[in-house]
PDB file of N, CA and C in Angstrom:
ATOM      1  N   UNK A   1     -26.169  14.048 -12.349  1.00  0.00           N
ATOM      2  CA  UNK A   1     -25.126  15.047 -12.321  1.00  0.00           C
ATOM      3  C   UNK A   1     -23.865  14.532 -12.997  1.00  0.00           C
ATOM      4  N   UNK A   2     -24.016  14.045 -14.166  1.00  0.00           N
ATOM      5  CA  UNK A   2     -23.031  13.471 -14.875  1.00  0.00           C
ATOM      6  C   UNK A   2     -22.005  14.435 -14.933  1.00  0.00           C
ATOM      7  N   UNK A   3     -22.132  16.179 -15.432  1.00  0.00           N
ATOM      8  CA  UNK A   3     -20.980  17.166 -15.555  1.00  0.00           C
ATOM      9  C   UNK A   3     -20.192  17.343 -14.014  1.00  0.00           C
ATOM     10  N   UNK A   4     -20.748  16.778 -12.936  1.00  0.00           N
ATOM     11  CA  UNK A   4     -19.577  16.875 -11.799  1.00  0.00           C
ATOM     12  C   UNK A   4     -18.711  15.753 -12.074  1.00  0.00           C
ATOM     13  N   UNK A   5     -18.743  14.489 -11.988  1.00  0.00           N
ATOM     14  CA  UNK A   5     -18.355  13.307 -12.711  1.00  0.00           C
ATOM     15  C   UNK A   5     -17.540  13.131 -13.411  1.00  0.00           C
ATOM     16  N   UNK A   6     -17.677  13.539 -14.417  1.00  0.00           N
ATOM     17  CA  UNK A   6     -16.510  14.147 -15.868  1.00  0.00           C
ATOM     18  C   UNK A   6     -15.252  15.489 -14.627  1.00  0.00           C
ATOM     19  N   UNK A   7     -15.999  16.332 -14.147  1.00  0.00           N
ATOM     20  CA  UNK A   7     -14.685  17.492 -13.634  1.00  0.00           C
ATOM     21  C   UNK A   7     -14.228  16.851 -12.913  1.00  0.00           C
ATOM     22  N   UNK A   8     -13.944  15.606 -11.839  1.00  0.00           N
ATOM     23  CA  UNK A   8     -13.107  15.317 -11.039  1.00  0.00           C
ATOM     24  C   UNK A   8     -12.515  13.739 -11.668  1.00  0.00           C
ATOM     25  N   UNK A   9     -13.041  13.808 -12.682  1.00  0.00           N
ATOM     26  CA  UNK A   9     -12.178  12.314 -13.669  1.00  0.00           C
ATOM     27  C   UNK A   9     -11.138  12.008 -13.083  1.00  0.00           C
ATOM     28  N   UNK A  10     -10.056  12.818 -13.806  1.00  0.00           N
ATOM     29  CA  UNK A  10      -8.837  12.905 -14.048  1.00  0.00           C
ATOM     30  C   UNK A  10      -8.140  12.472 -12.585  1.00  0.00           C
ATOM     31  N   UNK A  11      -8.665  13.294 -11.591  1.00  0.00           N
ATOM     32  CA  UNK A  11      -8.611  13.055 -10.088  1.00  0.00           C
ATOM     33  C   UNK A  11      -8.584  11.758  -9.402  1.00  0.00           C
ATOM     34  N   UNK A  12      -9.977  11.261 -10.414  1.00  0.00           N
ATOM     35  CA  UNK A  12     -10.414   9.884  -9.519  1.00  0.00           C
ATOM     36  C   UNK A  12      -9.585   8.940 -10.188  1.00  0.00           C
ATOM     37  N   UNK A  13      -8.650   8.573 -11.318  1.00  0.00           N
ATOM     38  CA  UNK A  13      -8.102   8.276 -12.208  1.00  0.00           C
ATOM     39  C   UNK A  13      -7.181   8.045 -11.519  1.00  0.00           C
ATOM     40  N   UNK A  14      -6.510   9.234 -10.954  1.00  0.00           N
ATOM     41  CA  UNK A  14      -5.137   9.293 -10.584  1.00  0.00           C
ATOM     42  C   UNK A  14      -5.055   8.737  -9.133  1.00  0.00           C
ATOM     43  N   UNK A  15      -6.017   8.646  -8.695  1.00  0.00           N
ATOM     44  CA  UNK A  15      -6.607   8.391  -7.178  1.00  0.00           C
ATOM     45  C   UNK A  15      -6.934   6.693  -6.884  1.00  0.00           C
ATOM     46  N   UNK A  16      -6.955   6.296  -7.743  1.00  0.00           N
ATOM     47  CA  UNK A  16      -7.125   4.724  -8.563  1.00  0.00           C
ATOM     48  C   UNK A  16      -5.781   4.188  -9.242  1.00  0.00           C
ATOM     49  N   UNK A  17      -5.034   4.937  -9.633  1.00  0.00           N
ATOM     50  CA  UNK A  17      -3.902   4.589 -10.377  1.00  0.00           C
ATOM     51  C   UNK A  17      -2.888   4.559  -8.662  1.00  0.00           C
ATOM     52  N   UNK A  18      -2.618   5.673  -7.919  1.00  0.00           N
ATOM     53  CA  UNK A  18      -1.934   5.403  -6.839  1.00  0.00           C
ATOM     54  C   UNK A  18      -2.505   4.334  -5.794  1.00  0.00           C
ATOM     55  N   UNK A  19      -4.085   4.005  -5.471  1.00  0.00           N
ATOM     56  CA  UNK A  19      -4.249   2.549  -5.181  1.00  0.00           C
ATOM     57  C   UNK A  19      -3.377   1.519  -6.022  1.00  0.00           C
ATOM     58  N   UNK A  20      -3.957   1.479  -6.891  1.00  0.00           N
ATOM     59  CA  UNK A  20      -3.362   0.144  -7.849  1.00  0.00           C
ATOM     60  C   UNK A  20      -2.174  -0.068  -7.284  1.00  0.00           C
ATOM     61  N   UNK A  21      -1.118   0.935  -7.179  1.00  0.00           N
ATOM     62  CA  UNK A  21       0.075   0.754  -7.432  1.00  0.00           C
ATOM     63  C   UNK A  21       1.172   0.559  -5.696  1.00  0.00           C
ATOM     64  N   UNK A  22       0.402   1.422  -5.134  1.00  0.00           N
ATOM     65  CA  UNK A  22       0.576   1.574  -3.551  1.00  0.00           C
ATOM     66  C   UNK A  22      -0.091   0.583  -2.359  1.00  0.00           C
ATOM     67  N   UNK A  23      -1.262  -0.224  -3.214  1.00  0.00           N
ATOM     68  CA  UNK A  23      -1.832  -1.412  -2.540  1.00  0.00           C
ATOM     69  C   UNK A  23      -1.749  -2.490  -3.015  1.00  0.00           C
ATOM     70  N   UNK A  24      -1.041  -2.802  -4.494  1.00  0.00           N
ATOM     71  CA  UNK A  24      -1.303  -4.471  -4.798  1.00  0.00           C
ATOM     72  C   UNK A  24      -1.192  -5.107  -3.695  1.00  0.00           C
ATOM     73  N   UNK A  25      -0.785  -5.361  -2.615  1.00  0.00           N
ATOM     74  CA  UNK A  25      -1.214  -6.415  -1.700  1.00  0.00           C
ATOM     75  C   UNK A  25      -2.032  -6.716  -0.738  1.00  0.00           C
ATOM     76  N   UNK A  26      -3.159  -5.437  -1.132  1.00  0.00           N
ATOM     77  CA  UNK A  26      -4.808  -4.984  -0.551  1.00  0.00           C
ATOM     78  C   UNK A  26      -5.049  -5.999  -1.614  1.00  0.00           C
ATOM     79  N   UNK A  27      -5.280  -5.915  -2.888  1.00  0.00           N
ATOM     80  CA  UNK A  27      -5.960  -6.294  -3.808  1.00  0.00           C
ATOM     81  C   UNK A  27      -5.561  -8.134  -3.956  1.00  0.00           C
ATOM     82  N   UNK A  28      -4.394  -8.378  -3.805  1.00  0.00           N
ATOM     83  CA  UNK A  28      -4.554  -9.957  -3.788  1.00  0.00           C
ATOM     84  C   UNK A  28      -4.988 -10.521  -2.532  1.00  0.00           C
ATOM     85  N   UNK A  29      -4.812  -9.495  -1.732  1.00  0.00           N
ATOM     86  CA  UNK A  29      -5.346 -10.256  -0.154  1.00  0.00           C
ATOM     87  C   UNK A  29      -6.855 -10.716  -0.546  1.00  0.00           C
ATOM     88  N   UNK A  30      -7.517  -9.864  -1.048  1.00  0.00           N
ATOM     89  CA  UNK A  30      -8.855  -9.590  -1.557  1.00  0.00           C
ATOM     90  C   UNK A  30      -9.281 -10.782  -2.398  1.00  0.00           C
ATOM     91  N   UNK A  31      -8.432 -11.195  -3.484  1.00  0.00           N
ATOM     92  CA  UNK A  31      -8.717 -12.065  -4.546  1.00  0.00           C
ATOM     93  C   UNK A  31      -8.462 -13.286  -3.370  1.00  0.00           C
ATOM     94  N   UNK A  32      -7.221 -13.360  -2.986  1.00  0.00           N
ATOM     95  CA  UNK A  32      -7.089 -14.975  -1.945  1.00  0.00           C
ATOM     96  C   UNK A  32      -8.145 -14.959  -0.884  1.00  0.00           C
ATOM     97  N   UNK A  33      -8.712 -14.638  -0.373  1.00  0.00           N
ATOM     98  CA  UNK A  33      -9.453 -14.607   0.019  1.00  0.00           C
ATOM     99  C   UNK A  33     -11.081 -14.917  -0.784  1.00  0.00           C
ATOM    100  N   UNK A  34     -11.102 -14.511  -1.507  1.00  0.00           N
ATOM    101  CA  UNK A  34     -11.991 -14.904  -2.327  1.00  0.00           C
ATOM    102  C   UNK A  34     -12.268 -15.947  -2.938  1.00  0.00           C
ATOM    103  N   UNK A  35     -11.000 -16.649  -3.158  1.00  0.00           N
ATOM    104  CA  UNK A  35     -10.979 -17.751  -3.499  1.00  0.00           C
ATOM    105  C   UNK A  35     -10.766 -18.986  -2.629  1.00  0.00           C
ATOM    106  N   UNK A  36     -10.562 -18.423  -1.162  1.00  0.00           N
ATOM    107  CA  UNK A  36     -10.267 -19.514  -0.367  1.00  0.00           C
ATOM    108  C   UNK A  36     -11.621 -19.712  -0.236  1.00  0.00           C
ATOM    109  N   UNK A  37     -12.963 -18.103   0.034  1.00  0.00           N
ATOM    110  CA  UNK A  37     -14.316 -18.653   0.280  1.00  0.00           C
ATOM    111  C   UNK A  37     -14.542 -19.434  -0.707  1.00  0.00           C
ATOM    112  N   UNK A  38     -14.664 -19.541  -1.875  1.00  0.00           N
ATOM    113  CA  UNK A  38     -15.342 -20.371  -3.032  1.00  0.00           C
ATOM    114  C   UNK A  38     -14.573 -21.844  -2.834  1.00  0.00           C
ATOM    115  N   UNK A  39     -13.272 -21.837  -2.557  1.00  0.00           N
ATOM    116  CA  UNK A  39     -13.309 -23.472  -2.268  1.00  0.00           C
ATOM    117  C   UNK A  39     -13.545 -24.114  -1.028  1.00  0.00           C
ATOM    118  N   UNK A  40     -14.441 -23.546  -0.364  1.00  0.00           N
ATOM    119  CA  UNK A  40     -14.360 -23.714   1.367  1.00  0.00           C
ATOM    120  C   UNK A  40     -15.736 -24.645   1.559  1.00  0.00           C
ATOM    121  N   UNK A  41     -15.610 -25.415   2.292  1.00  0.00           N
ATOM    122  CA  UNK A  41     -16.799 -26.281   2.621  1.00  0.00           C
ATOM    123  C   UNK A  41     -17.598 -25.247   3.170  1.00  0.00           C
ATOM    124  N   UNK A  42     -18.921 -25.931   2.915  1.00  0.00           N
ATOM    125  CA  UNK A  42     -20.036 -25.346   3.270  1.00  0.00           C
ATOM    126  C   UNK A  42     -19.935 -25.051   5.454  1.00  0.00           C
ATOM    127  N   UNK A  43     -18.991 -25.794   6.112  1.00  0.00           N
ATOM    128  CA  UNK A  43     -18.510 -25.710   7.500  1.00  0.00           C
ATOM    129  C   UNK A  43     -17.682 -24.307   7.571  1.00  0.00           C
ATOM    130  N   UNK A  44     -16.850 -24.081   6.599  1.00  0.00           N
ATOM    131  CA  UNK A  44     -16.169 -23.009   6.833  1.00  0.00           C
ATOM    132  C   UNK A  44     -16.473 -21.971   5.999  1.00  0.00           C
ATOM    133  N   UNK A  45     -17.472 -21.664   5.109  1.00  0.00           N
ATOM    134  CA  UNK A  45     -17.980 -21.080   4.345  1.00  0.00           C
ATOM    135  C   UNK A  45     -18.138 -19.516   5.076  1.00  0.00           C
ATOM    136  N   UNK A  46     -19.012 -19.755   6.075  1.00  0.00           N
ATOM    137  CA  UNK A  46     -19.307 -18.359   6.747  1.00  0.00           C
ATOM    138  C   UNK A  46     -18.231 -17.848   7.464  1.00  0.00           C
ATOM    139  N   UNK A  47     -17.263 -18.337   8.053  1.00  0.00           N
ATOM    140  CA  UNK A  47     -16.125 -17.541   8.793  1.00  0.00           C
ATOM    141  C   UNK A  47     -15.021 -16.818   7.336  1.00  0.00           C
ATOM    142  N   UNK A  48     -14.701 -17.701   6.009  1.00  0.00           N
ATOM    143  CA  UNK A  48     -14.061 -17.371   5.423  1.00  0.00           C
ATOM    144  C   UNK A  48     -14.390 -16.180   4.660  1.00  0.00           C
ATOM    145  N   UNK A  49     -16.133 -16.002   3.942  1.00  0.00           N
ATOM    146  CA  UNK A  49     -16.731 -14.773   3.926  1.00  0.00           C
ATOM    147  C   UNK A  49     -16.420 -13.741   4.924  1.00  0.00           C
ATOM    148  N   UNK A  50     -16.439 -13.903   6.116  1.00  0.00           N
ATOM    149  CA  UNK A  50     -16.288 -12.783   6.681  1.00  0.00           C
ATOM    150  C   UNK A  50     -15.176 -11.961   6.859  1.00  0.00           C
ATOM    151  N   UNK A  51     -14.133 -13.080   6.424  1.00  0.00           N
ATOM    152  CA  UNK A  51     -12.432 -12.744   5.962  1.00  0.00           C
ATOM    153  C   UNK A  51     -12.411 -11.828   4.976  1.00  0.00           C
ATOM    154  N   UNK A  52     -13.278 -12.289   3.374  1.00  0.00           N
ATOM    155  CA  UNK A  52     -13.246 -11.929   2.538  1.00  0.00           C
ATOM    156  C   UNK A  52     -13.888 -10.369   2.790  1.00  0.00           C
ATOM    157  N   UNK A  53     -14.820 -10.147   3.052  1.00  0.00           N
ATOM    158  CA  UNK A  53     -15.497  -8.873   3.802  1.00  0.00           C
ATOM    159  C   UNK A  53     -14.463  -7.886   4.286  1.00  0.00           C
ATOM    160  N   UNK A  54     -13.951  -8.233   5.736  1.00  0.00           N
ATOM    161  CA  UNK A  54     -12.860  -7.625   6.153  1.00  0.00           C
ATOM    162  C   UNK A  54     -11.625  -6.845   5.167  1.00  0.00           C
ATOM    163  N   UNK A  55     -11.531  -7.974   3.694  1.00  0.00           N
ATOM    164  CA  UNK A  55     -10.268  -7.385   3.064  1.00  0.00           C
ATOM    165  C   UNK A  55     -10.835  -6.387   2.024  1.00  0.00           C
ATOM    166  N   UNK A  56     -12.197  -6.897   1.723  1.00  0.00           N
ATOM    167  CA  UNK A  56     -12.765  -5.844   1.019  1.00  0.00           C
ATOM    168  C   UNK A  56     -12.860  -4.265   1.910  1.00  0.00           C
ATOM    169  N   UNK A  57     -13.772  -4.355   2.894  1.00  0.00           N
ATOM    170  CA  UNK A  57     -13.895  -3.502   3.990  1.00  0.00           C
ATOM    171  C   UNK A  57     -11.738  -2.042   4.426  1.00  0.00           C
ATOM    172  N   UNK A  58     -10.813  -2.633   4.207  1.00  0.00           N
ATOM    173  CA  UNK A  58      -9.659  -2.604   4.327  1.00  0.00           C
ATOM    174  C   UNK A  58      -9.249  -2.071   3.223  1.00  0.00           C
ATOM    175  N   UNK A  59      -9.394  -2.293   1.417  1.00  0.00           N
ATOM    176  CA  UNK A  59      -9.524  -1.117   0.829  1.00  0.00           C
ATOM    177  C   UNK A  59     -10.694  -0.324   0.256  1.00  0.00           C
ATOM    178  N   UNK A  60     -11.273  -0.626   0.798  1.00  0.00           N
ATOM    179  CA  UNK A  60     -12.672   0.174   0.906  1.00  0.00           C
ATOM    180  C   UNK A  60     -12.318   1.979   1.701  1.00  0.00           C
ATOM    181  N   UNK A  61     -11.526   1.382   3.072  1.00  0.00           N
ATOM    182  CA  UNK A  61     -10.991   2.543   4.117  1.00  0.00           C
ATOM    183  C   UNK A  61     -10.000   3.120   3.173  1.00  0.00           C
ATOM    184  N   UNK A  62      -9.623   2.941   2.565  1.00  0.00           N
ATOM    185  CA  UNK A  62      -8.036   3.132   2.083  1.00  0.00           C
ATOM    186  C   UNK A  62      -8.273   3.906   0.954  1.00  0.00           C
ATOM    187  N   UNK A  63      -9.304   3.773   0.199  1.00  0.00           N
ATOM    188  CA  UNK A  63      -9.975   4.884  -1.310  1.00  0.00           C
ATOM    189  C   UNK A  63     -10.807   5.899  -0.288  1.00  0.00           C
ATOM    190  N   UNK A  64     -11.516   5.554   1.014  1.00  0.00           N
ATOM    191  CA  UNK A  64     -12.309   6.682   1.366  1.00  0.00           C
ATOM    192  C   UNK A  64     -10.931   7.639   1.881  1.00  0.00           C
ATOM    193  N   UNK A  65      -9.955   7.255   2.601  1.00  0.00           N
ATOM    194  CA  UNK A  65      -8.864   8.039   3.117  1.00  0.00           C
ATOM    195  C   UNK A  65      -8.310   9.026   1.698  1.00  0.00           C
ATOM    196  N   UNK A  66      -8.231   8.564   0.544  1.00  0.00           N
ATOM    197  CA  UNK A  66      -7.418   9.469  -0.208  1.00  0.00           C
ATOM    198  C   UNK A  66      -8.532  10.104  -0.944  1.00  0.00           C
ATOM    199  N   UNK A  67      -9.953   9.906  -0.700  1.00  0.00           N
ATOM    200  CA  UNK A  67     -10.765  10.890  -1.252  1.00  0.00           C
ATOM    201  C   UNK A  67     -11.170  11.977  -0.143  1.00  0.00           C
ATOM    202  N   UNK A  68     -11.086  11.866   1.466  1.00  0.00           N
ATOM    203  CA  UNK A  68     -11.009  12.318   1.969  1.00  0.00           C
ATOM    204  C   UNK A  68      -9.739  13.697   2.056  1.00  0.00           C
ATOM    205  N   UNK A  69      -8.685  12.477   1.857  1.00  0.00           N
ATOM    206  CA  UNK A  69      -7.354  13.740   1.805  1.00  0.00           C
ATOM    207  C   UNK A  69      -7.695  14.538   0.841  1.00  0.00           C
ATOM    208  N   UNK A  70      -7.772  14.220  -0.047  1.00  0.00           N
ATOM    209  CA  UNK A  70      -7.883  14.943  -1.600  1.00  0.00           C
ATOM    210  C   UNK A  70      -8.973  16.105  -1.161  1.00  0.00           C
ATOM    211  N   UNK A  71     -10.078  15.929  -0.588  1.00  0.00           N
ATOM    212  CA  UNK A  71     -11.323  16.421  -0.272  1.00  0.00           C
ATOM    213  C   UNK A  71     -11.020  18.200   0.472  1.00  0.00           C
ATOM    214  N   UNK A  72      -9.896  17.470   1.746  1.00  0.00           N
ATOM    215  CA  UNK A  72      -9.780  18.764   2.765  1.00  0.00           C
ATOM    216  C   UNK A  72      -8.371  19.153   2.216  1.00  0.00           C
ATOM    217  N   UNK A  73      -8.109  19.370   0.502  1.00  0.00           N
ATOM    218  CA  UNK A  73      -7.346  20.421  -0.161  1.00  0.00           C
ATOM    219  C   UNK A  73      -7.947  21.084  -0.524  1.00  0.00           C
ATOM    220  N   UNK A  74      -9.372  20.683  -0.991  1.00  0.00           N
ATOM    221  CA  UNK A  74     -10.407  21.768  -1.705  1.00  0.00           C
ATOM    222  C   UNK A  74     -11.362  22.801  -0.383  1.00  0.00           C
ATOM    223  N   UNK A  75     -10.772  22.788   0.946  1.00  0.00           N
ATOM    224  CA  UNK A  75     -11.922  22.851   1.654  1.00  0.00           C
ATOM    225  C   UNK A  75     -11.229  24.865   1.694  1.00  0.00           C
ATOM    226  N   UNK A  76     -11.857  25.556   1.808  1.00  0.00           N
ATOM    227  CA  UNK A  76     -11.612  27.174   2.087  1.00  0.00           C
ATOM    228  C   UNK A  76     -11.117  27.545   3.519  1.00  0.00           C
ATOM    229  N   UNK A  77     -10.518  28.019   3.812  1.00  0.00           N
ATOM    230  CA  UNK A  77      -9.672  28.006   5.163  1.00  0.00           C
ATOM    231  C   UNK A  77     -10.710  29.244   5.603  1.00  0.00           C
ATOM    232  N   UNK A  78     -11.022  29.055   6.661  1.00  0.00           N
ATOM    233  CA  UNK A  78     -12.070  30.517   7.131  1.00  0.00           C
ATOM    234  C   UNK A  78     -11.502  31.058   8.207  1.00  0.00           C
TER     235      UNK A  78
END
């Protein structure tokens, strides 16, 4: 269903552009974290993954919330 895809572009664009700009500090939490797992002994390896998880998980919620909002503008009031 590539032609639904293309009609809400512009949307998802703009929906990505106000992340970017309204969360940079989702997104480095994300990277430090990422990088604390990769230099982490194999002892702390699994607790720091699960850090990294969590920050992923955190804007993960945060794109479903504004596709959600975005969602119940299109919904028909009955």
């Amino acid at each position: 269903m590539m032609f639904r895809r293309a009609r809400y572009s512009s949307v998802i664009d703009t929906q990505l552009d106000v992340f970017l700009r309204e969360h940079q500090d989702v997104l480095e939490d994300v990277a430090l974290r990422l990088e604390r797992y990769n230099a982490a002994e194999r002892d702390e390896a699994e607790e720091l993954y699960g850090d990294y998880v969590d920050a992923v998980e955190t804007g993960t919620e945060i794109l479903a919330d504004l596709r959600d909002f975005y969602a119940q503008t299109l919904d028909d009031p009955e």
